[in-house]
Protein backbone atom coordinates (compact mmCIF):
# COMPACT_ATOMS: atom_id res chain seq x y z
CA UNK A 1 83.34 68.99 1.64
CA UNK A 2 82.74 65.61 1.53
CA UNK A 3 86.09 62.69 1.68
CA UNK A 4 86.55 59.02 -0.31
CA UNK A 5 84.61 58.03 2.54
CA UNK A 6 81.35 55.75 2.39
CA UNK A 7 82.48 54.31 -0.82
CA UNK A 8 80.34 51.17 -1.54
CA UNK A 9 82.05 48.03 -0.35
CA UNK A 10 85.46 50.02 1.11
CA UNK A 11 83.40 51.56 3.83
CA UNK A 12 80.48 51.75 6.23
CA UNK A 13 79.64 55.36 6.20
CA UNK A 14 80.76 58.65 5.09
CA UNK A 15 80.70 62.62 6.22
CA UNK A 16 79.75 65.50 4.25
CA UNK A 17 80.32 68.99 5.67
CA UNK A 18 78.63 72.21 5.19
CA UNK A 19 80.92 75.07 5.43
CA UNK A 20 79.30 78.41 5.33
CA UNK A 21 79.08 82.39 6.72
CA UNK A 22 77.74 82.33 9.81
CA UNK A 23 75.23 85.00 8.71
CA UNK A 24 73.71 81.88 6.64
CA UNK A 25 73.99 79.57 9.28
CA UNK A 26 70.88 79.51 10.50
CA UNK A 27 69.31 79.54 7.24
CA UNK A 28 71.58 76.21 6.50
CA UNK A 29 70.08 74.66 9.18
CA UNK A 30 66.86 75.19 8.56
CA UNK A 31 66.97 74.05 4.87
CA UNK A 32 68.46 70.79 6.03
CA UNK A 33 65.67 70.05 8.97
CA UNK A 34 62.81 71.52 8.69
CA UNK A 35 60.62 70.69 5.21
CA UNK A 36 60.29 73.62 2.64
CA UNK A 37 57.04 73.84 0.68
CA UNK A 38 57.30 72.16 -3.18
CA UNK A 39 54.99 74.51 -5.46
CA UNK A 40 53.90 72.92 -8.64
CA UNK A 41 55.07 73.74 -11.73
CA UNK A 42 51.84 72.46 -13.77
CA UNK A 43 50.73 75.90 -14.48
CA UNK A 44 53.64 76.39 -16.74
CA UNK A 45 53.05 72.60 -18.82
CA UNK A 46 49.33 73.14 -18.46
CA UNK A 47 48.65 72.79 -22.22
CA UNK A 48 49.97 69.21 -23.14
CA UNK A 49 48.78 67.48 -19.87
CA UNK A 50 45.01 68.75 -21.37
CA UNK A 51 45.93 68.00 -24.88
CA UNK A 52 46.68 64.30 -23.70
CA UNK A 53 43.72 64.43 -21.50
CA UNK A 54 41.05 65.63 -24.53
CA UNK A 55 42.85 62.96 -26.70
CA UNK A 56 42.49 60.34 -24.23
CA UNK A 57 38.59 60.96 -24.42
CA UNK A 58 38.95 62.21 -20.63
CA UNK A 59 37.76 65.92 -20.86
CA UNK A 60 35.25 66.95 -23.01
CA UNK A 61 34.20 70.51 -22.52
CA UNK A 62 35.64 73.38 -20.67
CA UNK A 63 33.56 72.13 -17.32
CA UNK A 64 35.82 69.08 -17.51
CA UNK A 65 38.87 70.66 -17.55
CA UNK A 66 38.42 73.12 -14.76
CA UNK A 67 37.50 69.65 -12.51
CA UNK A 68 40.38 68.42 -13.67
CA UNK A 69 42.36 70.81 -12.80
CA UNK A 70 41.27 70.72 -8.71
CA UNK A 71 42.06 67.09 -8.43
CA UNK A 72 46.01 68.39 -8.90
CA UNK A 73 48.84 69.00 -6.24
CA UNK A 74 48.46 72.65 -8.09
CA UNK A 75 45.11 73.31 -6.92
CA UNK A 76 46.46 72.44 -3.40
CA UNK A 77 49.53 74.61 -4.00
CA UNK A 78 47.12 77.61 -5.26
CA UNK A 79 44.76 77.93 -2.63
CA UNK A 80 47.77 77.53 -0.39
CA UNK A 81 49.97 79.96 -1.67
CA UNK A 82 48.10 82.59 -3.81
CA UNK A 83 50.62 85.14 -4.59
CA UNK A 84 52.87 82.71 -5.68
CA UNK A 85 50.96 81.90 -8.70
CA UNK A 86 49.82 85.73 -9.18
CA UNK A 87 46.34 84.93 -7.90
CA UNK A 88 45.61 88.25 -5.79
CA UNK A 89 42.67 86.81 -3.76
CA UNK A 90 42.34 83.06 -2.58
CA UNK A 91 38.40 83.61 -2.16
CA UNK A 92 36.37 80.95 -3.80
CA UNK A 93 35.41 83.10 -6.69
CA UNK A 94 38.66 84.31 -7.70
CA UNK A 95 39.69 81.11 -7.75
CA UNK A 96 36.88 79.90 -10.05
CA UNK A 97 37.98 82.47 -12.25
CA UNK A 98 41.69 82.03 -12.04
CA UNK A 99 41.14 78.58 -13.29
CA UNK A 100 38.62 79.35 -16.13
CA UNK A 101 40.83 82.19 -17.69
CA UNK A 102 43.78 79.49 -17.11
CA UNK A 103 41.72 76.72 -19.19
CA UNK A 104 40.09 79.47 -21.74
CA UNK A 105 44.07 80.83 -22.58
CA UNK A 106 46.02 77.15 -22.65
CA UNK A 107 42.13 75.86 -25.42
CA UNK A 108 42.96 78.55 -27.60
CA UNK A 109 46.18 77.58 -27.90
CA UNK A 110 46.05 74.07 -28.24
CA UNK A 111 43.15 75.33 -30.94
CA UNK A 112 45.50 77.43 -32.51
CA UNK A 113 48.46 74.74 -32.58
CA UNK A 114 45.51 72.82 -34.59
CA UNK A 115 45.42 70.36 -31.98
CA UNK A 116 41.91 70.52 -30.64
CA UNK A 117 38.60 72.25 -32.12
CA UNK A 118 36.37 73.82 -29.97
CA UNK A 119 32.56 73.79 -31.03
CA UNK A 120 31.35 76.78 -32.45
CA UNK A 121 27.77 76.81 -31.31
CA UNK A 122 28.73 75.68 -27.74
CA UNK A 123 31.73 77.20 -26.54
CA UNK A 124 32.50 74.73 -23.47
CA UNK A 125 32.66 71.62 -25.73
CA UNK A 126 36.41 70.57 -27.00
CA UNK A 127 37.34 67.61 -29.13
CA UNK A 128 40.51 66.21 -30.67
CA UNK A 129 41.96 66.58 -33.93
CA UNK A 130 44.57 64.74 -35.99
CA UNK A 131 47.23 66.13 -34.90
CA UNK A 132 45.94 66.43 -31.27
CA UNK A 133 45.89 62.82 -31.27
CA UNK A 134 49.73 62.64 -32.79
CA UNK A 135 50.87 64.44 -30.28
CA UNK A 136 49.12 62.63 -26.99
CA UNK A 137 50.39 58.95 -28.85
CA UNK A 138 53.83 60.08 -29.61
CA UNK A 139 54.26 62.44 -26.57
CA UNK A 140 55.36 65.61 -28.92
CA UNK A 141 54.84 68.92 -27.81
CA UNK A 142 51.53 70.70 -29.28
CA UNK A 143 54.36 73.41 -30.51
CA UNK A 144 56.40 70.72 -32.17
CA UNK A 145 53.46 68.62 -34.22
CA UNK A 146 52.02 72.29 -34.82
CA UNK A 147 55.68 73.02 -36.64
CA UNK A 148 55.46 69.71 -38.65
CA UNK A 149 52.75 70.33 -39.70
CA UNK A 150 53.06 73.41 -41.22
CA UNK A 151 56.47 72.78 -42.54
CA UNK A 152 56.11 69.24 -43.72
CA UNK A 153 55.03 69.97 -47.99
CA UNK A 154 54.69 67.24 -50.60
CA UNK A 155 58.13 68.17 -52.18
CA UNK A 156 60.27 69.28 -48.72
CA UNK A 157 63.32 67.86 -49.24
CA UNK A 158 65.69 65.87 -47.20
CA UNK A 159 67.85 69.30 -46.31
CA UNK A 160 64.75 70.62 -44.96
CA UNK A 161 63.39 67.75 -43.03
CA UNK A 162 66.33 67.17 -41.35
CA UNK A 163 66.21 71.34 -40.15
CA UNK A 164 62.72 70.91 -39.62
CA UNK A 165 63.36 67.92 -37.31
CA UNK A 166 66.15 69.87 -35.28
CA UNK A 167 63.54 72.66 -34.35
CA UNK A 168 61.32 70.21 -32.38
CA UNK A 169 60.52 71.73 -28.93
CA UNK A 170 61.81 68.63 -27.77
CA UNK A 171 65.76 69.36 -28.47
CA UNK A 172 65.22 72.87 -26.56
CA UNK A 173 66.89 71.30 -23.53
CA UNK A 174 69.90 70.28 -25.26
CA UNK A 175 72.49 71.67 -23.71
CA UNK A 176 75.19 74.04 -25.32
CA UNK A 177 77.94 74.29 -22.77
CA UNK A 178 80.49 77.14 -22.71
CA UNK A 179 82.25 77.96 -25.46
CA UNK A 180 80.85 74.97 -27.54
CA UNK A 181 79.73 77.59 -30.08
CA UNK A 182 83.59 77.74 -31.09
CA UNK A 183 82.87 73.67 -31.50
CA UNK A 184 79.74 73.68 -33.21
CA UNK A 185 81.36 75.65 -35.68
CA UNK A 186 84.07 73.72 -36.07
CA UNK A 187 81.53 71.15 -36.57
CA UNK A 188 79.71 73.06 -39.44
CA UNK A 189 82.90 72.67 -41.92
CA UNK A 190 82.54 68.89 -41.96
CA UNK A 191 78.93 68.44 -42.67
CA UNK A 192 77.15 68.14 -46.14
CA UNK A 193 73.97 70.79 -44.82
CA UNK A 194 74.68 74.58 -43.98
CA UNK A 195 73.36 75.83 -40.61
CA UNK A 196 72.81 79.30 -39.23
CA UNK A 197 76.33 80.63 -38.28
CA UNK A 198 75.08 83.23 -36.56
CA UNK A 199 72.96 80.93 -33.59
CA UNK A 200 75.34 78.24 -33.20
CA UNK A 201 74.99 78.79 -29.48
CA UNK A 202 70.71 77.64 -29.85
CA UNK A 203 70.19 73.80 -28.73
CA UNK A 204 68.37 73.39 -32.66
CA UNK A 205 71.07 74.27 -34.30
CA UNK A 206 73.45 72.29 -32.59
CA UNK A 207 70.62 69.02 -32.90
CA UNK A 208 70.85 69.41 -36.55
CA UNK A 209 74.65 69.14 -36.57
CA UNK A 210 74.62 66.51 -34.63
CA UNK A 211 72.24 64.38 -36.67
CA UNK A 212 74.13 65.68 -39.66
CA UNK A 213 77.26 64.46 -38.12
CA UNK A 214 75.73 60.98 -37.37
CA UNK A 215 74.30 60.32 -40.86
CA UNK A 216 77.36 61.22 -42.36
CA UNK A 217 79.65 59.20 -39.92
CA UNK A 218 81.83 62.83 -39.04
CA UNK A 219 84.13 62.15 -35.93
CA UNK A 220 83.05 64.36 -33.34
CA UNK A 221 84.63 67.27 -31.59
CA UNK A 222 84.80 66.08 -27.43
CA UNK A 223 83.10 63.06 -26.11
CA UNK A 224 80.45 64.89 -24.76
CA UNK A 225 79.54 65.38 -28.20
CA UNK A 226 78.67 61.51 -28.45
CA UNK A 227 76.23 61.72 -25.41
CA UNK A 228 74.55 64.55 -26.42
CA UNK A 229 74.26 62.25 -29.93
CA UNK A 230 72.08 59.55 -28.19
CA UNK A 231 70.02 62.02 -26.39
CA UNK A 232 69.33 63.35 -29.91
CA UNK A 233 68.70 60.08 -31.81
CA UNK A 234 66.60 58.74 -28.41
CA UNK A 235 64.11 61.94 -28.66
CA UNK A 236 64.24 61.82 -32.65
CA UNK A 237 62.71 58.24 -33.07
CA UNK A 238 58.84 59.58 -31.78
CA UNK A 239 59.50 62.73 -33.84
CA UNK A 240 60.41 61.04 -37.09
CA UNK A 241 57.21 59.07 -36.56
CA UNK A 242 54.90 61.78 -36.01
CA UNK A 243 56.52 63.45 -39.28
CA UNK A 244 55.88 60.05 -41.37
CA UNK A 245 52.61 60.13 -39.94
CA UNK A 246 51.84 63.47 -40.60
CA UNK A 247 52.51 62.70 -44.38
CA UNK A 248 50.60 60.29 -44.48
């Protein structure tokens, strides 16, 4: 519980207090003095922190990219704490070859995504493409300049750009909040473009009413509605260039 006290310029200090079981007590205690160990969740965004890297000219070959890699707070964190990141042995050649199947799997990837090409008569040497470079200078996702890519055609039309747009990996954090589906639909009846009825409760759908909304000046449901509009237009500016540029 914490009071109106230690407001900024009404008072000079404030008390929170921590009521819980006193099974958890101890626990409580400990959480609040004694440090727990951060892990690193690099592991998991692995693929555009190397995309950015091979763009930038930085890494260069498979070699590279395993150095790279034990410069990080995750190498710490790994030979630290094995098991959390499902390495079974923290001897010095598992770990060798926990990083090297952790670089091969996130190259062919980004090689898939079109983003890099690796050389076909040496297999440690990487180098950027096109769209690699797109996505390092307008910090997309490799999933999201992959999808414009493939969906962007000499005769997609504006329905379609605007739905390709709204399925950028970038607008998966958008939140839907409870019950907005009920909104969203609501939502639906007012703009020009249909949507998938049955997913109004995905983040992409919900972007693409919401840019629908804005271009066609449709009052909006709640007001948190309007926020989650500038988040939208914010992230959509460096996707809307990477499409022109991809047309190009």
């Amino acid at each position: 519980m914490i009071g109106r006290a230690g407001r900024p310029g009404f008072d000079d200090h404030g008390i929170a207090c921590v009521m819980v079981s006193d099974e958890k007590k101890n626990f409580y205690k400990k959480f609040l003095y004694e440090p727990f160990p951060v892990e690193s969740s690099l592991a998991n965004h692995l693929i555009d922190h190397l995309n950015a890297e091979i763009a930038a000219g930085t890494l260069s070959n498979k070699k590279h990219c395993i150095d790279y890699l034990t410069w990080t707070y995750f190498f710490r964190r790994l030979t630290k704490n094995p098991t959390y990141y499902n390495l079974l042995s923290n001897s010095a050649e598992a770990i060798n070859t926990y990083l090297r199947e952790l670089v091969d799997s996130t190259l062919l990837k980004l090689r898939s995504a079109g983003c890099i090409e690796i050389d076909t008569n040496d297999e440690e040497s990487v180098r950027p493409t096109q769209l690699g470079y797109l996505a390092s200078f307008y910090y997309l996702s490799y999933q999201t300049i992959s999808g414009l890519a493939s969906a962007i055609k000499e005769n997609t039309g504006i329905a379609d750009l605007i739905d390709v747009l709204s399925k950028a990996e970038e607008f998966a954090g958008l939140p839907v909040r409870h019950n907005e589906e009920v909104l969203n639909e609501a939502l639906s009846h007012l703009v020009p473009l249909k949507v998938n009825k049955h997913n109004l409760e995905s983040p992409h759908v919900k972007a693409n009413l919401l840019l629908q909304a804005h271009f066609d000046r449709c009052p909006l449901p709640i007001t948190d509605f309007i926020t989650d509009t500038k988040s939208v237009l914010d992230q959509s500016i460096r996707i809307i260039q990477g499409m022109i540029d991809i047309s190009s």
